[in-house]
C-alpha atoms as a PDB file:
ATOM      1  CA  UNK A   1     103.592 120.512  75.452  1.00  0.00           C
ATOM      2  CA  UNK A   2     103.295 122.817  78.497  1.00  0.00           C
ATOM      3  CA  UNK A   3     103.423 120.037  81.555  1.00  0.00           C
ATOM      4  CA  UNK A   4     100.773 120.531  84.342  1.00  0.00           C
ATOM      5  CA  UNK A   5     102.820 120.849  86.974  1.00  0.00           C
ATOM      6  CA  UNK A   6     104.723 124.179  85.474  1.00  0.00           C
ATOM      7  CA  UNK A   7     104.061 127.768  87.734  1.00  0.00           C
ATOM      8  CA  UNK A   8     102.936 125.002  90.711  1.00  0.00           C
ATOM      9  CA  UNK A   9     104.363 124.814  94.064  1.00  0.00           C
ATOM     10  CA  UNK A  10     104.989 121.523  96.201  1.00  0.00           C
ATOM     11  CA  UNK A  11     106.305 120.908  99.576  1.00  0.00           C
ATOM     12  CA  UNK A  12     107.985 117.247  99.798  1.00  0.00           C
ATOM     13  CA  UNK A  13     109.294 116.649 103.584  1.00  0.00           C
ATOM     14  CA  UNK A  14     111.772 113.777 104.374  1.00  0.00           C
ATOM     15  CA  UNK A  15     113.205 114.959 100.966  1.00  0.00           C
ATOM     16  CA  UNK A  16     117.139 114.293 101.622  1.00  0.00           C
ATOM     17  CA  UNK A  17     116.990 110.993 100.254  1.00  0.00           C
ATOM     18  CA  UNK A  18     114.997 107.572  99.471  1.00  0.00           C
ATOM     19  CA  UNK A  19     111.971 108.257  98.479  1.00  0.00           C
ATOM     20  CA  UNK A  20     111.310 112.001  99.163  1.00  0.00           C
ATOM     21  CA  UNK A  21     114.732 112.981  96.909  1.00  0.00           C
ATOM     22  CA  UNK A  22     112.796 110.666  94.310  1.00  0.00           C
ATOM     23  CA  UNK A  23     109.417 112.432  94.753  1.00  0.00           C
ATOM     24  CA  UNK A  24     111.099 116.401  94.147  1.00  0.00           C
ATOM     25  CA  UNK A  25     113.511 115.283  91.737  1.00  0.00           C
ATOM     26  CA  UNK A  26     110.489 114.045  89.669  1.00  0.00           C
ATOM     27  CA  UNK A  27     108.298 116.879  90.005  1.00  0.00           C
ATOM     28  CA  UNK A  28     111.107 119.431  90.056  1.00  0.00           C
ATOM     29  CA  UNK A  29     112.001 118.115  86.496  1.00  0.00           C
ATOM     30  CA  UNK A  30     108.401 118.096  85.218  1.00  0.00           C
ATOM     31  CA  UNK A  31     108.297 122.317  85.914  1.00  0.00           C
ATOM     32  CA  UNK A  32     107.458 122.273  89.913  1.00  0.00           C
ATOM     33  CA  UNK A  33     109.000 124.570  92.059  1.00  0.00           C
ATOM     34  CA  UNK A  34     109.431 122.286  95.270  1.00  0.00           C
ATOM     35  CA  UNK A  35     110.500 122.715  98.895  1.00  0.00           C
ATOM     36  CA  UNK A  36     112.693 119.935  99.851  1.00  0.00           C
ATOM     37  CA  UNK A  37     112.132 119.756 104.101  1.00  0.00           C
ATOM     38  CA  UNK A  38     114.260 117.269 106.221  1.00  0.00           C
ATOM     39  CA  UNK A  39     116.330 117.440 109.372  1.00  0.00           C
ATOM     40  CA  UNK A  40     119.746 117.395 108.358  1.00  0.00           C
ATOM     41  CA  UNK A  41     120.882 120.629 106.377  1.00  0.00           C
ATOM     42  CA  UNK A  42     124.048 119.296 104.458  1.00  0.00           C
ATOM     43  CA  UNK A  43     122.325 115.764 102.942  1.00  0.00           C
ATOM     44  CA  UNK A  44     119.180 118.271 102.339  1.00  0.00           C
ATOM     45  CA  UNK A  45     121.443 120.741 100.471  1.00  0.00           C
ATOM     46  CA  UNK A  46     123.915 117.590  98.606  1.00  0.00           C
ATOM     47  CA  UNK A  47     120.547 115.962  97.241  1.00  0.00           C
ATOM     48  CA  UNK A  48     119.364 119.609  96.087  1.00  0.00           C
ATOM     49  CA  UNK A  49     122.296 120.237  94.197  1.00  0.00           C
ATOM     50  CA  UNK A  50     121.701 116.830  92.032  1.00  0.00           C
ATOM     51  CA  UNK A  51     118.214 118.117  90.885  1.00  0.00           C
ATOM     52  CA  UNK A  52     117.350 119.318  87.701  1.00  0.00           C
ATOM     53  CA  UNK A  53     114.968 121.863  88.131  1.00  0.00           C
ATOM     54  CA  UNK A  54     113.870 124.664  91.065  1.00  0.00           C
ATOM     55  CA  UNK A  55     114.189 123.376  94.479  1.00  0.00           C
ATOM     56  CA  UNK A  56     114.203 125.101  97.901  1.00  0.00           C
ATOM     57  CA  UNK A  57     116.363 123.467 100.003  1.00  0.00           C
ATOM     58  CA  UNK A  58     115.117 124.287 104.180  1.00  0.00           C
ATOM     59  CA  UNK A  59     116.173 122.451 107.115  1.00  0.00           C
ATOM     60  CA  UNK A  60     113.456 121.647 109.709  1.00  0.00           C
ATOM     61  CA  UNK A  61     112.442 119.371 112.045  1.00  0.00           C
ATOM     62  CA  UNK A  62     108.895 118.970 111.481  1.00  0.00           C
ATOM     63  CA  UNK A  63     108.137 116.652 114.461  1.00  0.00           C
ATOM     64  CA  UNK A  64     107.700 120.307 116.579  1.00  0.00           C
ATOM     65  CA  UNK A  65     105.669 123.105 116.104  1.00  0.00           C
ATOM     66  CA  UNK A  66     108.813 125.320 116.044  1.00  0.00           C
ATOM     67  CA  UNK A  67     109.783 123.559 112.084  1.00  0.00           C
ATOM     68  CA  UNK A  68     106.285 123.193 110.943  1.00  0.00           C
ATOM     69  CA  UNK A  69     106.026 127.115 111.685  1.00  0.00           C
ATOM     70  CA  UNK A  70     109.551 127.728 110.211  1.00  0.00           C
ATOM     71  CA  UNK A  71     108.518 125.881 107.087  1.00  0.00           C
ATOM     72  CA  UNK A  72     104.783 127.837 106.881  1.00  0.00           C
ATOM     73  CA  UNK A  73     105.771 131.003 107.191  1.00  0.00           C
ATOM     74  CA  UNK A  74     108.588 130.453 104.401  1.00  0.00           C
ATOM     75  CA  UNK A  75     105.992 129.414 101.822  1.00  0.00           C
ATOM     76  CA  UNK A  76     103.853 132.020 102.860  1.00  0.00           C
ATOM     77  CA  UNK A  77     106.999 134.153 102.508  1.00  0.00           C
ATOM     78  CA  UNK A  78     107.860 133.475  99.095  1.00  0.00           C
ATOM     79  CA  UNK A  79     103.687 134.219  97.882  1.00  0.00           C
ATOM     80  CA  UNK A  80     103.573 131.601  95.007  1.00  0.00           C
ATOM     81  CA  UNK A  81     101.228 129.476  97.124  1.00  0.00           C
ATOM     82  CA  UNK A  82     100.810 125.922  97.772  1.00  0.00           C
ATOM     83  CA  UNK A  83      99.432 123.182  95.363  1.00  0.00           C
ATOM     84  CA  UNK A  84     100.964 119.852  96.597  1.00  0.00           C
ATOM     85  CA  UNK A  85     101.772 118.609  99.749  1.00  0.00           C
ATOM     86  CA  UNK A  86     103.642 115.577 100.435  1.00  0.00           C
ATOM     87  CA  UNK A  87     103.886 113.966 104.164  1.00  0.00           C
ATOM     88  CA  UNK A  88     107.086 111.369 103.180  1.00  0.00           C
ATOM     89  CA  UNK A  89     109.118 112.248 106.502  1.00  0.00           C
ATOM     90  CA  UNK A  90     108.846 109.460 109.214  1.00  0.00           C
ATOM     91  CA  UNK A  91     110.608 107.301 111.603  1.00  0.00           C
ATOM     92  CA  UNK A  92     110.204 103.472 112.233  1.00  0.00           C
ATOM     93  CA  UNK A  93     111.641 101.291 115.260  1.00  0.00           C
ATOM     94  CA  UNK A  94     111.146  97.673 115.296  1.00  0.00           C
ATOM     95  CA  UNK A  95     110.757  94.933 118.104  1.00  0.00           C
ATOM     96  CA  UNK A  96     108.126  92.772 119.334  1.00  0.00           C
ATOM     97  CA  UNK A  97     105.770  94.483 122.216  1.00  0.00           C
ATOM     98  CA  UNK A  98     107.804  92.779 125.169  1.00  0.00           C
ATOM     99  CA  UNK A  99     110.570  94.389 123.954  1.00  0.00           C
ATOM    100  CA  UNK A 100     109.723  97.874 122.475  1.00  0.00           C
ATOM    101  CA  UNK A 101     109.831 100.717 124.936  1.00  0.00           C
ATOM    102  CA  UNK A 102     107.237 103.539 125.491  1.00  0.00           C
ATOM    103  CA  UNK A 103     109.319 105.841 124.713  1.00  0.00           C
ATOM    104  CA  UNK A 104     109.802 104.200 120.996  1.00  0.00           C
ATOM    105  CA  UNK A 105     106.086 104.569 120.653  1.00  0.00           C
ATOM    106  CA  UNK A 106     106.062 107.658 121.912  1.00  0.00           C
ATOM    107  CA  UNK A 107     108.777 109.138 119.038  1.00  0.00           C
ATOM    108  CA  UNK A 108     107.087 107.212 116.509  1.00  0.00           C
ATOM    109  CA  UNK A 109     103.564 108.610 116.924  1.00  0.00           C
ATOM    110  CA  UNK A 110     105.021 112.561 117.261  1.00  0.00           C
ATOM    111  CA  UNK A 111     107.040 111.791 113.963  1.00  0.00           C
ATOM    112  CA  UNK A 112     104.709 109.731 111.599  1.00  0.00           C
ATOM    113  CA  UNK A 113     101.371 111.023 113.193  1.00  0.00           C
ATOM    114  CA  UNK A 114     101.254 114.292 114.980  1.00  0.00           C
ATOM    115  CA  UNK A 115     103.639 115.733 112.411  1.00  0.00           C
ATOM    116  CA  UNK A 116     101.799 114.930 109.003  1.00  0.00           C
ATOM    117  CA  UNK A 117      98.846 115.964 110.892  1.00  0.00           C
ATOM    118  CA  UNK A 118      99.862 119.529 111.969  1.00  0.00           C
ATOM    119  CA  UNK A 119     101.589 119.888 108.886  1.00  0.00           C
ATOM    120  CA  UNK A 120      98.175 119.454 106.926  1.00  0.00           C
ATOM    121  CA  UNK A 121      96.516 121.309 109.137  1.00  0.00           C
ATOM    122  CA  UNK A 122      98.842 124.256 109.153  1.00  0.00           C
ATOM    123  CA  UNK A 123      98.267 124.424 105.304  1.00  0.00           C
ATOM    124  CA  UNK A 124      95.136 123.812 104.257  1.00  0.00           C
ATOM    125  CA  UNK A 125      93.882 126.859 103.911  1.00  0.00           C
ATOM    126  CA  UNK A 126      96.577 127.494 101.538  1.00  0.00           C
ATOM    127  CA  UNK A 127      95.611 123.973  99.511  1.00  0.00           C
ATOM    128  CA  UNK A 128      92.021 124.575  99.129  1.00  0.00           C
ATOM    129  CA  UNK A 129      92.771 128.199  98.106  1.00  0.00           C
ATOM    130  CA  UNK A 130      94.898 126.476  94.906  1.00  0.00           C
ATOM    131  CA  UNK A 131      92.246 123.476  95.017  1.00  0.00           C
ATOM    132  CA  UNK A 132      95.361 121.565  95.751  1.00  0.00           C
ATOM    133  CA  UNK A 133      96.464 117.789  96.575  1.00  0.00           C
ATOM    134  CA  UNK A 134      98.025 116.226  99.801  1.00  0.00           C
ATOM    135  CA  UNK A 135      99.816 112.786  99.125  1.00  0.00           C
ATOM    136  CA  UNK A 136     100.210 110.646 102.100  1.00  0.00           C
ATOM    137  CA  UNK A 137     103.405 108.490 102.038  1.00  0.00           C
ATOM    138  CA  UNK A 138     102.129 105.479 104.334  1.00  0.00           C
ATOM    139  CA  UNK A 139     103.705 102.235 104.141  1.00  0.00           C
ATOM    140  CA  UNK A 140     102.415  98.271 103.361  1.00  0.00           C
ATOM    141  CA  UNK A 141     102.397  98.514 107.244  1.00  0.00           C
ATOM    142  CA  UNK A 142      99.302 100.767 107.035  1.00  0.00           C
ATOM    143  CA  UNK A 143      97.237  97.882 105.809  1.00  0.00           C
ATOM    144  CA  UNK A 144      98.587  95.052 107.548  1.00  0.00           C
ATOM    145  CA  UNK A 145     100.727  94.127 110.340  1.00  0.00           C
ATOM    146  CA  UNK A 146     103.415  91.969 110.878  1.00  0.00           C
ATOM    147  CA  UNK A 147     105.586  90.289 114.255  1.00  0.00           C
ATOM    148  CA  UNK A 148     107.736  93.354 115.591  1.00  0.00           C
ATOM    149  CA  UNK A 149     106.202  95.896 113.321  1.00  0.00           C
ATOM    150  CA  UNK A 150     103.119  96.545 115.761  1.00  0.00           C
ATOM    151  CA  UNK A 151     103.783 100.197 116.794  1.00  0.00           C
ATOM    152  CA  UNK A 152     104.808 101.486 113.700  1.00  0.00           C
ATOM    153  CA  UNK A 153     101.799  99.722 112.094  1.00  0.00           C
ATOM    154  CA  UNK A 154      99.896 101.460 114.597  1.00  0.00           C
ATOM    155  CA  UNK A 155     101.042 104.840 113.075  1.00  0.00           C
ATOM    156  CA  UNK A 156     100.555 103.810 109.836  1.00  0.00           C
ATOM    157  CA  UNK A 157      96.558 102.719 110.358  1.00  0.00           C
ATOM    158  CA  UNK A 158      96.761 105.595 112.369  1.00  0.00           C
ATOM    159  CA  UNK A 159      97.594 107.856 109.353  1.00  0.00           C
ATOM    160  CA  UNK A 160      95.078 106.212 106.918  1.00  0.00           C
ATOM    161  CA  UNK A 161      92.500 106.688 109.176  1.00  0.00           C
ATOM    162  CA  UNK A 162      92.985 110.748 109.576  1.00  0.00           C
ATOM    163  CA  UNK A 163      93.697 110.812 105.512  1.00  0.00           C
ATOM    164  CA  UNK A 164      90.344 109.116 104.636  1.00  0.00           C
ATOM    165  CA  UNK A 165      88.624 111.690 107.419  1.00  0.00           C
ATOM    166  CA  UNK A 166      89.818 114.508 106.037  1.00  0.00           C
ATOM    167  CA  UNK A 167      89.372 113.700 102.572  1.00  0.00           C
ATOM    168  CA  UNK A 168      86.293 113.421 102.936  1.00  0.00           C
ATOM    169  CA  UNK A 169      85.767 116.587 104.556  1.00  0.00           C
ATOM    170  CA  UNK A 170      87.846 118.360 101.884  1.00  0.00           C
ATOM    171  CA  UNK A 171      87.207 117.098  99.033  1.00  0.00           C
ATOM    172  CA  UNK A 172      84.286 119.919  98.493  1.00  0.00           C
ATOM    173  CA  UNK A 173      86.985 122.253  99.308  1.00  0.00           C
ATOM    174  CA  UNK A 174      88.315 120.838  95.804  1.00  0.00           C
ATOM    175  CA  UNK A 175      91.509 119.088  97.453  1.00  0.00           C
ATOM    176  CA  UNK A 176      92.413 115.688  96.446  1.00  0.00           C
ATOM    177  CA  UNK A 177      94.222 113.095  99.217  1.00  0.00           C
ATOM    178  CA  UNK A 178      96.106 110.170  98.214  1.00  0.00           C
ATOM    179  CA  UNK A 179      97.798 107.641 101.078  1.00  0.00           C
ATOM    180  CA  UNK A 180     100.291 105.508  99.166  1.00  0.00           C
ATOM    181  CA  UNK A 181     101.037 102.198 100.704  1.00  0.00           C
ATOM    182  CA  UNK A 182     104.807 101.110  99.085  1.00  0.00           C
ATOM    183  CA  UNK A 183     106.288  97.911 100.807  1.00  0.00           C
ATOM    184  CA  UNK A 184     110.187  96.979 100.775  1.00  0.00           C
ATOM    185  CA  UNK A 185     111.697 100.052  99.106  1.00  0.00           C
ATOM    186  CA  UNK A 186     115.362 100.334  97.730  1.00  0.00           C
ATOM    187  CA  UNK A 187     116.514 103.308 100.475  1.00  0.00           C
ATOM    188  CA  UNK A 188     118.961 103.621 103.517  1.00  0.00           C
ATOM    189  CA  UNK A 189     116.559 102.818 105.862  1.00  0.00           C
ATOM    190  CA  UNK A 190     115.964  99.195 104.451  1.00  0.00           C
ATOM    191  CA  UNK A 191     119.169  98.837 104.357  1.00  0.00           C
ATOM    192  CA  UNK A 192     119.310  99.551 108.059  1.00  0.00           C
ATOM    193  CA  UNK A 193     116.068  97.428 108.461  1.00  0.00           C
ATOM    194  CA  UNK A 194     117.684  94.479 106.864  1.00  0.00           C
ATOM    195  CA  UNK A 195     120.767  94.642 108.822  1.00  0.00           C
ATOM    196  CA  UNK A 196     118.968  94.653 111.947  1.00  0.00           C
ATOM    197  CA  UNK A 197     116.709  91.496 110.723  1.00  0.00           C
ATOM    198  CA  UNK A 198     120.452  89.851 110.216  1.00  0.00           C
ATOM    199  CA  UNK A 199     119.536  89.954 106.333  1.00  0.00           C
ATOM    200  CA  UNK A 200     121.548  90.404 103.195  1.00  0.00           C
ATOM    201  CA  UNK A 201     120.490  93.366 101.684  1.00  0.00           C
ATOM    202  CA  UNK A 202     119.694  93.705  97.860  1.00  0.00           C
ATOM    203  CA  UNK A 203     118.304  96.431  96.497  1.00  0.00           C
ATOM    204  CA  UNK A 204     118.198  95.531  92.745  1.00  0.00           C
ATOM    205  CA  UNK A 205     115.260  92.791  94.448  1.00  0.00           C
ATOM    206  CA  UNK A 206     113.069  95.707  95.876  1.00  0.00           C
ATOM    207  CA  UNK A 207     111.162  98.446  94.701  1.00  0.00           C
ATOM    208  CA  UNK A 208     113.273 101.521  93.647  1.00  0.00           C
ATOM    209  CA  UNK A 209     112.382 104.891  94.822  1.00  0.00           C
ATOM    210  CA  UNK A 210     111.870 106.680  91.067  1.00  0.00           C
ATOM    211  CA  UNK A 211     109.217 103.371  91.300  1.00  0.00           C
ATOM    212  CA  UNK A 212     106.955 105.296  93.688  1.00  0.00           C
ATOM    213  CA  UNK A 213     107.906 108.833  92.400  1.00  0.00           C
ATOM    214  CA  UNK A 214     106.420 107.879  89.388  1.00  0.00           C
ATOM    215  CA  UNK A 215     103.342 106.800  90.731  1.00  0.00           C
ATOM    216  CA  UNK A 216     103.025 110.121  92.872  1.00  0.00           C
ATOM    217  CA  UNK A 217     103.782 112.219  89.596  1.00  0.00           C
ATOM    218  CA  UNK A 218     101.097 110.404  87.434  1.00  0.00           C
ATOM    219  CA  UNK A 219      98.156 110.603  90.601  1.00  0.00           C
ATOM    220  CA  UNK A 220      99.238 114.625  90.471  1.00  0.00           C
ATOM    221  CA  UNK A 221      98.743 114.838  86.733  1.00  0.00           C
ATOM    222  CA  UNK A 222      95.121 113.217  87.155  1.00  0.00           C
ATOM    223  CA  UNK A 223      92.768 115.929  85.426  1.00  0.00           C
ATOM    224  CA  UNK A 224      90.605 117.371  88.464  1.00  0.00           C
ATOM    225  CA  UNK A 225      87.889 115.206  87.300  1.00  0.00           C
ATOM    226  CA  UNK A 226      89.698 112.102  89.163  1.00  0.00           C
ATOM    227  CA  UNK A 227      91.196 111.376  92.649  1.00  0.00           C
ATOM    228  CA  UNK A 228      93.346 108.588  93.387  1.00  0.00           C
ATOM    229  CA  UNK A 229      92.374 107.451  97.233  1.00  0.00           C
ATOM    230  CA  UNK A 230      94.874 104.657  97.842  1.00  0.00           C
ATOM    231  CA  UNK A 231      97.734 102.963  96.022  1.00  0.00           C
ATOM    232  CA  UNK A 232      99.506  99.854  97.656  1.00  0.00           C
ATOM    233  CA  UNK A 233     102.913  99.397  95.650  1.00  0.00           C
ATOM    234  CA  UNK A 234     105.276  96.171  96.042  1.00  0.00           C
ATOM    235  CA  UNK A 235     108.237  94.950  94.304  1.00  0.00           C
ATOM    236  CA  UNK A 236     108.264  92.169  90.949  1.00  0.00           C
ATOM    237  CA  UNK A 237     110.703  90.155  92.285  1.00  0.00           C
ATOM    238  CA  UNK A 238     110.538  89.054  95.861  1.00  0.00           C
ATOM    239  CA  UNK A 239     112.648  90.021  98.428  1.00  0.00           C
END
């Protein structure tokens, strides 16, 4: 059978590893053509060259309107179009209010807010053209909020908040938005999350990243008669 996703094109940002290299791997394999965007060229281009399938390796740093551009006007370039966006890229620092600086806020909010948000702006036009979908990669942080977690929760609510907006303003447009809420995922930075908690990490007890590309790939292959609006994800066994 012919899989949906064949003569599409996706754009998956924070795609070097963890989740992201989980979310194009999957859809590259299932036909997509997909742009793999993260910051650091030769991770971007060793995770491309383990994917089965047609993937665009460009470095970018999307937190400026210098990388968002970049990126645009190389979709635009190659005239195939847009049909899925995914906002995975993001940074997190943790440590109770007393203790977090401004400035930690300040990075946070420009790389899991502003960004995703330009980013979707900069291609909708493109998305409701191809009556496309935008996937949201939030975090269990987006619904609730935990000791030293409170300004990257912020950006988290923060994101769920302009994702249910704007779906409802384009879901006439024919554009489907998904926020996906994963907890304790299997990836470097929970390793480095764990290590700073003084933790032993195990990632056989967490979620695995093919876990949530899975879920993205099956919300995608929805006939257009559905939309998925919000999927909150956590591991079996407890970490």
């Amino acid at each position: 059978m012919t899989s949906p996703f064949e003569g599409t094109v996706g754009v998956v940002t924070g795609a070097s590893q963890g989740i992201g290299l989980a979310i194009a791997a999957s859809l590259a394999t299932e036909g997509m053509k997909v742009w793999m965007v993260a910051r650091r060229d030769g991770p971007l281009r060793e995770a491309a060259a383990t994917i089965a399938g047609e993937v665009i390796p460009l470095q970018a740093d999307l937190s400026g309107p210098e990388g968002r551009e970049r990126l645009k006007s190389s979709v635009e370039a190659d005239g195939q179009g847009l049909h899925v966006l995914v906002n995975n890229a993001g940074t997190i620092h943790l440590g109770r209010m007393e203790d977090a600086s401004e400035d930690e806020l300040v990075d946070q909010l420009t790389a899991n807010v502003v960004a995703p948000y330009a980013l979707t702006r900069q291609f909708l036009p493109m998305l409701k053209s191809s009556h496309g979908d935008i996937v949201f990669v939030n975090s269990s942080a987006g619904r609730t909020a935990s000791p030293g977690s409170g300004q990257f929760s912020a950006t988290q609510h923060a994101v769920r908040a302009f994702a249910e907006s704007l779906r409802a303003e384009i879901n006439p447009d024919g554009v489907r938005v998904t926020v996906l809420h994963p907890g304790r995922t299997a990836t470097p930075r929970q390793e480095a999350i764990y290590a700073g908690e003084g933790r032993a990490y195990e990632p056989g007890r967490l979620m695995q990243p093919e876990d949530v590309a899975q879920i993205v790939t099956a919300v995608l292959r929805l006939p257009r008669t559905a939309e998925v609006t919000e999927v909150s994800l956590r591991s079996m066994l407890k970490p």
